[in-house]
Protein backbone atom coordinates (compact mmCIF):
# COMPACT_ATOMS: atom_id res chain seq x y z
CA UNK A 1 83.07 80.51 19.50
CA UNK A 2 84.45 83.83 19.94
CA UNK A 3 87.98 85.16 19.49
CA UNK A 4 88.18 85.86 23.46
CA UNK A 5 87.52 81.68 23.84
CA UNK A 6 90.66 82.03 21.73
CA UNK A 7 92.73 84.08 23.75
CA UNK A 8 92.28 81.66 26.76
CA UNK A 9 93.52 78.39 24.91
CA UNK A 10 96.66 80.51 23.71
CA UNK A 11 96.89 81.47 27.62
CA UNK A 12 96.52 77.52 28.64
CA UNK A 13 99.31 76.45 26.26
CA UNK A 14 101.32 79.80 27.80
CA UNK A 15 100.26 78.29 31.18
CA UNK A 16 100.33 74.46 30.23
CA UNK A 17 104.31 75.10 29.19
CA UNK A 18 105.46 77.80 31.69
CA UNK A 19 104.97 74.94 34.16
CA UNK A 20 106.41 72.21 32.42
CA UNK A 21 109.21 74.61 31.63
CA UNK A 22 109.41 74.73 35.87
CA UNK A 23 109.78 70.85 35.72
CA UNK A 24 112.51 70.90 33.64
CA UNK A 25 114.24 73.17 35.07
CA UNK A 26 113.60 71.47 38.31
CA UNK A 27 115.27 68.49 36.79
CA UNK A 28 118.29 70.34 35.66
CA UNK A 29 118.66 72.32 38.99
CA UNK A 30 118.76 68.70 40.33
CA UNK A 31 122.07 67.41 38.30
CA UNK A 32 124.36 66.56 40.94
CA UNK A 33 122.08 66.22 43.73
CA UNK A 34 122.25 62.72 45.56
CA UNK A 35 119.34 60.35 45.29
CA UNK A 36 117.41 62.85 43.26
CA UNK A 37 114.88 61.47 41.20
CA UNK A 38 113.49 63.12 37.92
CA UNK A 39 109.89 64.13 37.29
CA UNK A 40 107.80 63.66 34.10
CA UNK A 41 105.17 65.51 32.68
CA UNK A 42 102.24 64.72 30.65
CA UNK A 43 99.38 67.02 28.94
CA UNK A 44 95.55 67.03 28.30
CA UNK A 45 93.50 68.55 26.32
CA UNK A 46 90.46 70.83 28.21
CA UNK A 47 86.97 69.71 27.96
CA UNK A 48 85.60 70.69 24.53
CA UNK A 49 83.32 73.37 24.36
CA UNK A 50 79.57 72.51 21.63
CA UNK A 51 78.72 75.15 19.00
CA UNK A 52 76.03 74.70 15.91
CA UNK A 53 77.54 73.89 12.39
CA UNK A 54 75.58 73.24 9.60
CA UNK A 55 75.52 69.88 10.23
CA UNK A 56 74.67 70.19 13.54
CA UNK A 57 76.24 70.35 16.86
CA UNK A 58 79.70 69.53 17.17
CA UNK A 59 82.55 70.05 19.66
CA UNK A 60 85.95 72.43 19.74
CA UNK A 61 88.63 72.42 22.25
CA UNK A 62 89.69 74.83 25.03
CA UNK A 63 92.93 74.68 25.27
CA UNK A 64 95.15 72.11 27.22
CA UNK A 65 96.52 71.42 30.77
CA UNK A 66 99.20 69.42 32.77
CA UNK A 67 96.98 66.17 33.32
CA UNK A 68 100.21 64.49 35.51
CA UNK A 69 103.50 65.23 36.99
CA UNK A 70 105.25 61.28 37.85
CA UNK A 71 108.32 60.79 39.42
CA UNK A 72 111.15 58.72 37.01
CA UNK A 73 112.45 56.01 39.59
CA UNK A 74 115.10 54.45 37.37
CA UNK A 75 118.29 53.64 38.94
CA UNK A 76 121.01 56.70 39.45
CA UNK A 77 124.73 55.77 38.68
CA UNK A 78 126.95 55.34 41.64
CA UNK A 79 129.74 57.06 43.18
CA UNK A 80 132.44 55.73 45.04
CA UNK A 81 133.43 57.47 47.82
CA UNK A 82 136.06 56.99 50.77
CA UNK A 83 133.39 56.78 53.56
CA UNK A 84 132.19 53.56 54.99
CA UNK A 85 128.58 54.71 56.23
CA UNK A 86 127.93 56.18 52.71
CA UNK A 87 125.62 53.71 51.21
CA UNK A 88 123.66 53.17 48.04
CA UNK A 89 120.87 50.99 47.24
CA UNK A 90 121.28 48.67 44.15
CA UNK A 91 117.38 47.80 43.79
CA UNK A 92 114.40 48.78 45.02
CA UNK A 93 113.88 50.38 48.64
CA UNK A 94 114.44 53.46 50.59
CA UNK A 95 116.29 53.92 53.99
CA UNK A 96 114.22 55.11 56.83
CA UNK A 97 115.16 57.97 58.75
CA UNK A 98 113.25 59.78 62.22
CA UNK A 99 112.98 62.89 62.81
CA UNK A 100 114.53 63.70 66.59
CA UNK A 101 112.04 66.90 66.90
CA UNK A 102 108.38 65.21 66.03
CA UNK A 103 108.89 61.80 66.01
CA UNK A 104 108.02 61.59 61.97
CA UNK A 105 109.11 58.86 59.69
CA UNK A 106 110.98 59.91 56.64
CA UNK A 107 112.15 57.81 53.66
CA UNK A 108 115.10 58.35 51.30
CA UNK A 109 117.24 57.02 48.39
CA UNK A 110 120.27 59.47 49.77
CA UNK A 111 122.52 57.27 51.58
CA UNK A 112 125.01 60.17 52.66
CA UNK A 113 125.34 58.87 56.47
CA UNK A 114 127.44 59.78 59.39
CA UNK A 115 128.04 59.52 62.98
CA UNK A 116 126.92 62.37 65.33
CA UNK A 117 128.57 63.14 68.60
CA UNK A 118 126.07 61.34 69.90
CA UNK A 119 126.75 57.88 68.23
CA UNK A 120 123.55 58.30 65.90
CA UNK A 121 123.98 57.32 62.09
CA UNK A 122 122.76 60.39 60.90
CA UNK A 123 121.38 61.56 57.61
CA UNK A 124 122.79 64.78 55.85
CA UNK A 125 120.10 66.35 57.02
CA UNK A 126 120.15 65.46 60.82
CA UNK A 127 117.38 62.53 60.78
CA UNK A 128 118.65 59.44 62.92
CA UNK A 129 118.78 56.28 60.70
CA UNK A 130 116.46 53.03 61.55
CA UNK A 131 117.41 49.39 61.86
CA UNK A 132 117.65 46.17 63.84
CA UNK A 133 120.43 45.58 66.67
CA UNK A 134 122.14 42.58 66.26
CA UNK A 135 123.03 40.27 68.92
CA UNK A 136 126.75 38.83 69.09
CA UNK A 137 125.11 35.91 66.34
CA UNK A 138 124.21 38.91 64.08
CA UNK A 139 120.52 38.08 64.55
CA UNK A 140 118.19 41.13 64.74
CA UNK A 141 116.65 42.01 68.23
CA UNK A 142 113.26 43.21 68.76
CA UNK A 143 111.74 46.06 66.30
CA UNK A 144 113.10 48.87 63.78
CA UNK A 145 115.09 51.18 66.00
CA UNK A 146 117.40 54.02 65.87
CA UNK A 147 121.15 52.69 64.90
CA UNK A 148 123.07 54.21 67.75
CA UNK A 149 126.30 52.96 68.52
CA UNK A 150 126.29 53.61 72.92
CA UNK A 151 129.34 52.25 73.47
CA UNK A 152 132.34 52.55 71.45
CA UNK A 153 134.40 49.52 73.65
CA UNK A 154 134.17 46.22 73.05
CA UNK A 155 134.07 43.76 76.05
CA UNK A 156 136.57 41.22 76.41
CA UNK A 157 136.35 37.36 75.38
CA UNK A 158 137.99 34.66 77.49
CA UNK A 159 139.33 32.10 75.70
CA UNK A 160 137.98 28.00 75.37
CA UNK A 161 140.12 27.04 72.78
CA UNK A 162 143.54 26.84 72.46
CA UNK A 163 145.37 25.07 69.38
CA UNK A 164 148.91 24.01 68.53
CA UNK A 165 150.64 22.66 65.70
CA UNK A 166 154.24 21.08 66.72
CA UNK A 167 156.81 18.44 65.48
CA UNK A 168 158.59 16.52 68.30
CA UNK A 169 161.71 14.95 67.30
CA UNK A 170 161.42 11.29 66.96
CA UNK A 171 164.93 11.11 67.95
CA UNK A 172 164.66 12.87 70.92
CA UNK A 173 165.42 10.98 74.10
CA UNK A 174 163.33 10.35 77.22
CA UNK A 175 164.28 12.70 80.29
CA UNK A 176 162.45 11.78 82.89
CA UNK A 177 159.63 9.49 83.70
CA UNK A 178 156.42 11.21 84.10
CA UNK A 179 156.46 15.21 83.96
CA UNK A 180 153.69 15.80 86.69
CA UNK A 181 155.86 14.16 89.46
CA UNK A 182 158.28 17.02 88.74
CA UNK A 183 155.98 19.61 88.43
CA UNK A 184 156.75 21.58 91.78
CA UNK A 185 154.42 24.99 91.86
CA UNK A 186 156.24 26.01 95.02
CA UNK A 187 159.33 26.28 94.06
CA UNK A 188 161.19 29.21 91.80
CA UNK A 189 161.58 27.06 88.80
CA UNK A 190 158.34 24.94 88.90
CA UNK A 191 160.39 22.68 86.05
CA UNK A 192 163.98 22.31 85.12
CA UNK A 193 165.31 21.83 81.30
CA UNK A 194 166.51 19.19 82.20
CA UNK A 195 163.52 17.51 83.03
CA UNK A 196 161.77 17.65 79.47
CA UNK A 197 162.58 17.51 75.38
CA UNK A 198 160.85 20.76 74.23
CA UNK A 199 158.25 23.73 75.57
CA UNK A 200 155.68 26.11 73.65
CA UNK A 201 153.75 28.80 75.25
CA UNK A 202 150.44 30.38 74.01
CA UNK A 203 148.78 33.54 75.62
CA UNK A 204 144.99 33.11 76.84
CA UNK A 205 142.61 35.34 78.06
CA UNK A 206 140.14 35.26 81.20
CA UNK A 207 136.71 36.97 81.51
CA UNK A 208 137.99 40.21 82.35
CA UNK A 209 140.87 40.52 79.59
CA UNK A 210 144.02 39.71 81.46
CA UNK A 211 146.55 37.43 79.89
CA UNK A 212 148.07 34.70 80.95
CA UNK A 213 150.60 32.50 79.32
CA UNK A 214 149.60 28.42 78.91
CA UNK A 215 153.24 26.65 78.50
CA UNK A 216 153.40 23.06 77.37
CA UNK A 217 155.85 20.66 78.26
CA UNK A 218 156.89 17.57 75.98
CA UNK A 219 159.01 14.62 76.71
CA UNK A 220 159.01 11.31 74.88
CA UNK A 221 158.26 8.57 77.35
CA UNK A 222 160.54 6.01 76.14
CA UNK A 223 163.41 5.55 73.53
CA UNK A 224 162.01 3.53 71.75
CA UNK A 225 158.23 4.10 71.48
CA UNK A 226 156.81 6.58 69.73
CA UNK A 227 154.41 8.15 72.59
CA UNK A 228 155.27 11.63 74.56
CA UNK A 229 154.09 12.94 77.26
CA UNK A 230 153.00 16.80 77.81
CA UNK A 231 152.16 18.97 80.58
CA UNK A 232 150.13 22.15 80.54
CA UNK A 233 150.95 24.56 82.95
CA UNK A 234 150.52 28.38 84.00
CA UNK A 235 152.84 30.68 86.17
CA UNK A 236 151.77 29.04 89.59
CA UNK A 237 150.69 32.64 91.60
CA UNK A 238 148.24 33.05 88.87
CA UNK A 239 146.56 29.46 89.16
CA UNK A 240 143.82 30.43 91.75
CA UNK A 241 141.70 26.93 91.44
CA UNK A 242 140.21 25.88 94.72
CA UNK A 243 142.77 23.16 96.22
CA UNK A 244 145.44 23.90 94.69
CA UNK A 245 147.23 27.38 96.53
CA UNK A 246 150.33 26.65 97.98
CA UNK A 247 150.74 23.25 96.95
CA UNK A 248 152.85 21.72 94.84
CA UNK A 249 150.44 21.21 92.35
CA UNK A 250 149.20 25.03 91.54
CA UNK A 251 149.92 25.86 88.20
CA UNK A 252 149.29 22.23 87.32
CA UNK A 253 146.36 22.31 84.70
CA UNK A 254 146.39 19.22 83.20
CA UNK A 255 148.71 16.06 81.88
CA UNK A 256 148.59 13.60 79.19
CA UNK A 257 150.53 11.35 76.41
CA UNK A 258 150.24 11.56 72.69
CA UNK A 259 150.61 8.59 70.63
CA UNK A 260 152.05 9.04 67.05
CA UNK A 261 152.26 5.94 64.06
CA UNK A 262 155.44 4.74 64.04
CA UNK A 263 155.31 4.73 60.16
CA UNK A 264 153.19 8.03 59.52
CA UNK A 265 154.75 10.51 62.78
CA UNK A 266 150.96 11.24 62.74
CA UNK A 267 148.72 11.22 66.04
CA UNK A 268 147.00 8.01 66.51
CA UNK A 269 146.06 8.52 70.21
CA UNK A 270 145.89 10.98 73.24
CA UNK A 271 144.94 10.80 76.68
CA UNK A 272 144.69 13.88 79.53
CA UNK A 273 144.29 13.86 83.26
CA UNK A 274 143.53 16.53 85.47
CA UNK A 275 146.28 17.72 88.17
CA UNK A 276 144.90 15.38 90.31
CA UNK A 277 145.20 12.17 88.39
CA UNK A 278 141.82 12.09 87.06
CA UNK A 279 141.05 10.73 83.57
CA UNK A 280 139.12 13.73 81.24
CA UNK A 281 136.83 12.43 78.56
CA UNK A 282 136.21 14.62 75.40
CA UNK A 283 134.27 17.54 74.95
CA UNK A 284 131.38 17.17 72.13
CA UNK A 285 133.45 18.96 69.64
CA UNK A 286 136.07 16.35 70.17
CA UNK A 287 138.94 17.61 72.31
CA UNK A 288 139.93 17.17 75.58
CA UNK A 289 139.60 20.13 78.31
CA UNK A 290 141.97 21.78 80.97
CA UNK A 291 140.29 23.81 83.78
CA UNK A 292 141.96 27.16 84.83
CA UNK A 293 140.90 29.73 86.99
CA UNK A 294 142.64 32.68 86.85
CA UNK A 295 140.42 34.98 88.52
CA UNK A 296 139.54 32.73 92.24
CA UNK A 297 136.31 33.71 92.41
CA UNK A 298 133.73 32.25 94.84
CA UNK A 299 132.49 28.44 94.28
CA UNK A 300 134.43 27.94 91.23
CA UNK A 301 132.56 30.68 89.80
CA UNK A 302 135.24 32.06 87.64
CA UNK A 303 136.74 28.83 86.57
CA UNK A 304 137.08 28.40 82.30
CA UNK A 305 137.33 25.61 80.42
CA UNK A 306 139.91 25.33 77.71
CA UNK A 307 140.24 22.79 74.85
CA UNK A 308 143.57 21.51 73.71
CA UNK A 309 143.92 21.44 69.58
CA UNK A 310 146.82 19.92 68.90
CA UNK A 311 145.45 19.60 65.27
CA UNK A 312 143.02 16.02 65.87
CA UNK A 313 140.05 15.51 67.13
CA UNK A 314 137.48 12.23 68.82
CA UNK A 315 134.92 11.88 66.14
CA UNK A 316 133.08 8.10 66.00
CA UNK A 317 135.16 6.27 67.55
CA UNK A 318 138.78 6.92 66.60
CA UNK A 319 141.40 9.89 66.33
CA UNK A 320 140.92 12.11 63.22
CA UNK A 321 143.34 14.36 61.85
CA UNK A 322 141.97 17.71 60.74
CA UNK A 323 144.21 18.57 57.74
CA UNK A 324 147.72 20.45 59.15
CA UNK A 325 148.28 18.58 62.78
CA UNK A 326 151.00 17.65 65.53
CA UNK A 327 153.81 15.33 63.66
CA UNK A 328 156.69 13.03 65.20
CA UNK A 329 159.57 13.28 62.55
CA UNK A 330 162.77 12.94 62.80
CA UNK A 331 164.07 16.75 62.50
CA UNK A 332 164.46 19.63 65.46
CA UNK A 333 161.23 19.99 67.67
CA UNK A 334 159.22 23.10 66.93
CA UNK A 335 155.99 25.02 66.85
CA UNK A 336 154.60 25.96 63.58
CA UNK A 337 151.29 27.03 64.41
CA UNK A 338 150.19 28.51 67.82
CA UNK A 339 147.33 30.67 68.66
CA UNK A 340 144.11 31.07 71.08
CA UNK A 341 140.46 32.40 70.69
CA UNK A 342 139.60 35.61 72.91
CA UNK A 343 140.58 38.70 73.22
CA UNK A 344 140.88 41.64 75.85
CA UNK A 345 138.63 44.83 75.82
CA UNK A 346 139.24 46.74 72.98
CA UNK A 347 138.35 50.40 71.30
CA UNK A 348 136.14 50.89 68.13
CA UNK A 349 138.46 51.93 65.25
CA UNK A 350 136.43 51.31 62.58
CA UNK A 351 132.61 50.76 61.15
CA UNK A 352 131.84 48.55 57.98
CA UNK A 353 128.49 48.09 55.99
CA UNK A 354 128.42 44.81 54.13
CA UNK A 355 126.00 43.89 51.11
CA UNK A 356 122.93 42.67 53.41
CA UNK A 357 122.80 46.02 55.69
CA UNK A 358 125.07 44.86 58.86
CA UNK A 359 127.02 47.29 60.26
CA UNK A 360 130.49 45.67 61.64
CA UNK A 361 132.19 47.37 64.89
CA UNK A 362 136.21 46.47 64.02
CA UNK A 363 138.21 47.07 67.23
CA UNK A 364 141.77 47.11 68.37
CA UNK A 365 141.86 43.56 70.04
CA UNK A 366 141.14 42.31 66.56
CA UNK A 367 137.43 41.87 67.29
CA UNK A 368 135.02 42.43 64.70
CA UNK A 369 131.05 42.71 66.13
CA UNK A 370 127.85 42.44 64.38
CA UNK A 371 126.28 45.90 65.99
CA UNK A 372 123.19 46.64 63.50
CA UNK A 373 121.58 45.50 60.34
CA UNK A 374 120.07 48.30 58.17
CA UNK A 375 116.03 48.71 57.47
CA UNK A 376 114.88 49.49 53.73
CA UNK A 377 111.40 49.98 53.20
CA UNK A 378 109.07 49.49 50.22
CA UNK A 379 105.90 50.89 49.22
CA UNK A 380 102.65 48.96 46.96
CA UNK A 381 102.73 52.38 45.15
CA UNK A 382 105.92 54.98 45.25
CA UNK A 383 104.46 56.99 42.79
CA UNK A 384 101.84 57.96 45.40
CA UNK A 385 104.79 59.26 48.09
CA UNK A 386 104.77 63.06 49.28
CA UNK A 387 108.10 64.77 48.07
CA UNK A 388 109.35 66.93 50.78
CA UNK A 389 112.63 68.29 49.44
CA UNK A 390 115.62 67.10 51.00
CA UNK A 391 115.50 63.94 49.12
CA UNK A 392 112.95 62.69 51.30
CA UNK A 393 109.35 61.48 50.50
CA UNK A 394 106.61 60.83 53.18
CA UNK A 395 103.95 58.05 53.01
CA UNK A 396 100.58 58.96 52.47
CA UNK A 397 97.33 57.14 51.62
CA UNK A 398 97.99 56.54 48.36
CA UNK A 399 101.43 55.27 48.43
CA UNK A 400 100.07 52.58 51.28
CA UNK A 401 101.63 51.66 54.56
CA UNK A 402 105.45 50.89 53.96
CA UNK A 403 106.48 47.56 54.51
CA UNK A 404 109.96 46.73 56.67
CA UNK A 405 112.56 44.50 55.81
CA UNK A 406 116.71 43.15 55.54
CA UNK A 407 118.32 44.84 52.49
CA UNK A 408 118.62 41.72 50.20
CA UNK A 409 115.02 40.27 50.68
CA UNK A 410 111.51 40.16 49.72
CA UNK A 411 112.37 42.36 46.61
CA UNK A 412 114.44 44.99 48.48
CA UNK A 413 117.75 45.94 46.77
CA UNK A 414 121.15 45.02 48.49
CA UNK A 415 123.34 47.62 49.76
CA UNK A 416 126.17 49.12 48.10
CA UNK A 417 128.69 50.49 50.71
CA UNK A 418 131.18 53.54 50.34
CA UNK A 419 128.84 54.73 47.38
CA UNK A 420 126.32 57.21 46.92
CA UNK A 421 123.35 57.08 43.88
CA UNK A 422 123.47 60.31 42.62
CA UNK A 423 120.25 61.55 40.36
CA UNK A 424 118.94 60.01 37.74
CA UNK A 425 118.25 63.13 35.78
CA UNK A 426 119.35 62.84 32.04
CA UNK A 427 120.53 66.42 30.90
CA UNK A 428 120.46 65.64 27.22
CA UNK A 429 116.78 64.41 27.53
CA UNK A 430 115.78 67.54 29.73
CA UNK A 431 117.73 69.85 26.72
CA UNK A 432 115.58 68.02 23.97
CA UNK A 433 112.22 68.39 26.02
CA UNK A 434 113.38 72.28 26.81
CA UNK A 435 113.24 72.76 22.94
CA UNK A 436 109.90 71.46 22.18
CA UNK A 437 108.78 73.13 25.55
CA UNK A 438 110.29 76.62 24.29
CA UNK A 439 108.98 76.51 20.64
CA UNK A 440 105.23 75.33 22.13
CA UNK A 441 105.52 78.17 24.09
CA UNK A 442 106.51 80.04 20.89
CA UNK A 443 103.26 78.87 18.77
CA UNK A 444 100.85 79.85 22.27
CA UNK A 445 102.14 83.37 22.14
CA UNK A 446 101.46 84.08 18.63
CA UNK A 447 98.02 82.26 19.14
CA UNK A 448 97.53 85.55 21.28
CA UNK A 449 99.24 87.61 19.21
CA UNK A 450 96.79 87.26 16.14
CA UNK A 451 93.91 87.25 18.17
CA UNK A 452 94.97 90.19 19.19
CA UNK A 453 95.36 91.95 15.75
CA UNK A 454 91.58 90.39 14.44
CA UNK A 455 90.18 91.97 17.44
CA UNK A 456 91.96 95.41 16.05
CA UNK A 457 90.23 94.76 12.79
CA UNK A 458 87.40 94.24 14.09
CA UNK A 459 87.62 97.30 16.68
CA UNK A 460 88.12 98.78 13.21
CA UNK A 461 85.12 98.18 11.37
CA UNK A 462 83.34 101.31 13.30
CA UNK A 463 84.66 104.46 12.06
């Protein structure tokens, strides 16, 4: 073995560290970067080179080598931040972005997101985000796609239920005797106060967004007995149901009588009937329905059916109060609950990311739609993914195919929202490795050193 074999192991160690020396500083360069992961290092020795000793053949080393360079893919801490499409997996999983110019498929733990002009969810560095659309259920639709958000409206939702909670006045007195017969829709007061004991109006919506106010009428049908009556009506130039325009019955939508316990003031029974006199049954949920139409479109085409809550319900066989519900008591008739389902068009004010990846449209008619849900993806082995700077990795052979799924499942993470992983790099680990990395390279360059000075002496030996 000669002393230039011993000059190259001193340069291997020089070479061995320099690099790991790179790595570290690598690391450290990476501090604050988000979704950085570290890298490790490992070293090997060279293969051994056989010389004769006097007992023989034996084997001496070379010099050493960086055998592997492995990526650390333990958790980073989180940051909150004020931004709702800034996201953070808690698990296992990347986010999936495309590339706009070549079509490629990116993954990466750097959840820094935001909306182009465009409506794209965009990545800091300009790749469009994947996931499913969501129907109005929040069930995915078809394949992985790009989360654009093409319309920044919501539509409008006509309304099918409408619910009231009231107290009628068991003292009250009866004022007439049967409020349709003086319902009159062609005249400029359709109803006079004197012809009823109390009224409560409730704003619905039709399929295109318009409101229109549903009033209620109440009267108690005797003195005695403890059943009302109650008429549900609309402003009569809106009521556009075939058979009804210009008669006295437009703006009639439906009639009935409530029957209350005598000992409870609680509903015990209800009937409804449409303008015409004919006896409704009970939808399945229960309730009885009024038909409107405020729109008069051809063959009833336009009409919408509306269910009366008054706070009870059909269910086997007899009247069932649902918790809070329409009371006879003796004390002043009034409405402490009053409200309907739909809502008119409306403009996107907000986006929200939940746990399991949906992204929630909120919208100024109080509407809040499911409009995406988030891909992660997952690889057999992430050690063997292609770094690509950026903070995002490529798949290759080695890694294997990704595999697609919901934040949440088949051992994906969940999603954090309005936080960012930032790197997992641990300075004080990366200062202790620097030392042992600096004095190696220390002990490498004095291997050369002395080499150096017994080649002199040996240069020296001719004079």
């Amino acid at each position: 073995m000669s002393l230039t074999s011993s000059l190259y192991s001193g340069i291997s160690g020089l070479r061995a560290t320099g690099d790991s020396m790179q790595i570290i500083g690598d690391n450290l360069a990476n501090t604050n970067t988000t979704g950085f992961k570290s890298a490790n290092y490992s070293f090997e020795d060279l293969l051994s080179q056989s010389i004769s000793t006097q007992a023989g053949s034996a084997q001496i080393g070379r010099g050493t080598a960086l055998s592997d360079i492995s990526t650390s893919w333990t958790q980073g801490s989180f940051e909150t931040t004020g931004n709702s499409t800034d996201l953070a997996i808690s698990g296992d999983g990347f986010f999936i972005a495309r590339n706009f110019d070549n079509d490629s498929t990116y993954y990466t733990r750097a959840g820094e997101f935001g909306f182009d002009n465009e409506g794209n969810l965009v990545s800091s560095n300009g790749y469009i985000i994947q996931g499913w659309e969501l129907n109005e259920d929040g069930e995915a639709i078809g394949a992985v796609t790009d989360i654009t958000l093409d319309s920044f409206t919501s539509p409008p939702q006509e309304s099918s239920e409408v619910s009231l909670i009231v107290n009628l006045d068991a003292d009250a007195a009866n004022n007439t005797a049967g409020l349709e017969t003086v319902w009159d829709g062609t005249a400029d007061t359709p109803i006079e106060s004197v012809s009823y004991e109390y009224q409560t109006a409730v704003t619905v919506y039709d399929s295109l967004g318009n409101t229109h106010d549903v009033t209620l009428y109440f009267d108690k049908n005797s003195d005695t007995l403890s059943e009302w009556e109650y008429l549900i009506t609309c402003a009569p130039e809106e009521d556009l149901r075939a058979g009804v325009a210009a008669t006295s019955d437009q703006g009639m939508l439906g009639y009935g009588t409530i029957t209350f316990s005598e000992s409870s003031g609680e509903i015990t029974g209800m009937t409804m009937n449409n303008y015409d006199g004919t006896a409704l049954t009970q939808n399945t949920t229960g309730y009885f329905e009024f038909t409107s139409d405020f729109l008069g479109g051809a063959a009833g085409a336009t009409e919408q059916n509306v269910a009366l809550n008054l706070g009870t319900r059909w269910n086997a066989g007899s009247w069932e109060n649902e918790g809070q519900s329409t009371t006879q008591y003796a004390t002043e008739s009034t409405t402490t609950f009053q409200t309907a389902d739909g809502y008119g068009a409306g403009a996107l004010q907000a986006v929200d990311v939940g746990t399991d990846g949906t992204i929630t449209g909120s919208y100024s008619n109080g509407a809040s739609i499911p409009l995406y849900r988030i891909a992660l993806a997952n690889f057999v082995n992430v050690d063997g993914l292609k770094k690509l700077g950026g903070s995002l990795y490529a798949e290759t052979s080695e890694s294997g195919a990704a595999t697609t799924n919901f934040p949440g499942t088949s051992g994906l993470g969940s999603i954090s929202p309005n936080s960012l992983e930032q790197s997992n790099v641990d300075i004080a680990s990366e200062f202790v490795k620097m030392i042992q990395i600096q004095r190696s390279y220390q002990a490498n360059s004095k291997i050369i050193t002395t080499v150096d000075d017994m080649l002199s002496n040996t240069i020296n030996m001719k004079r």
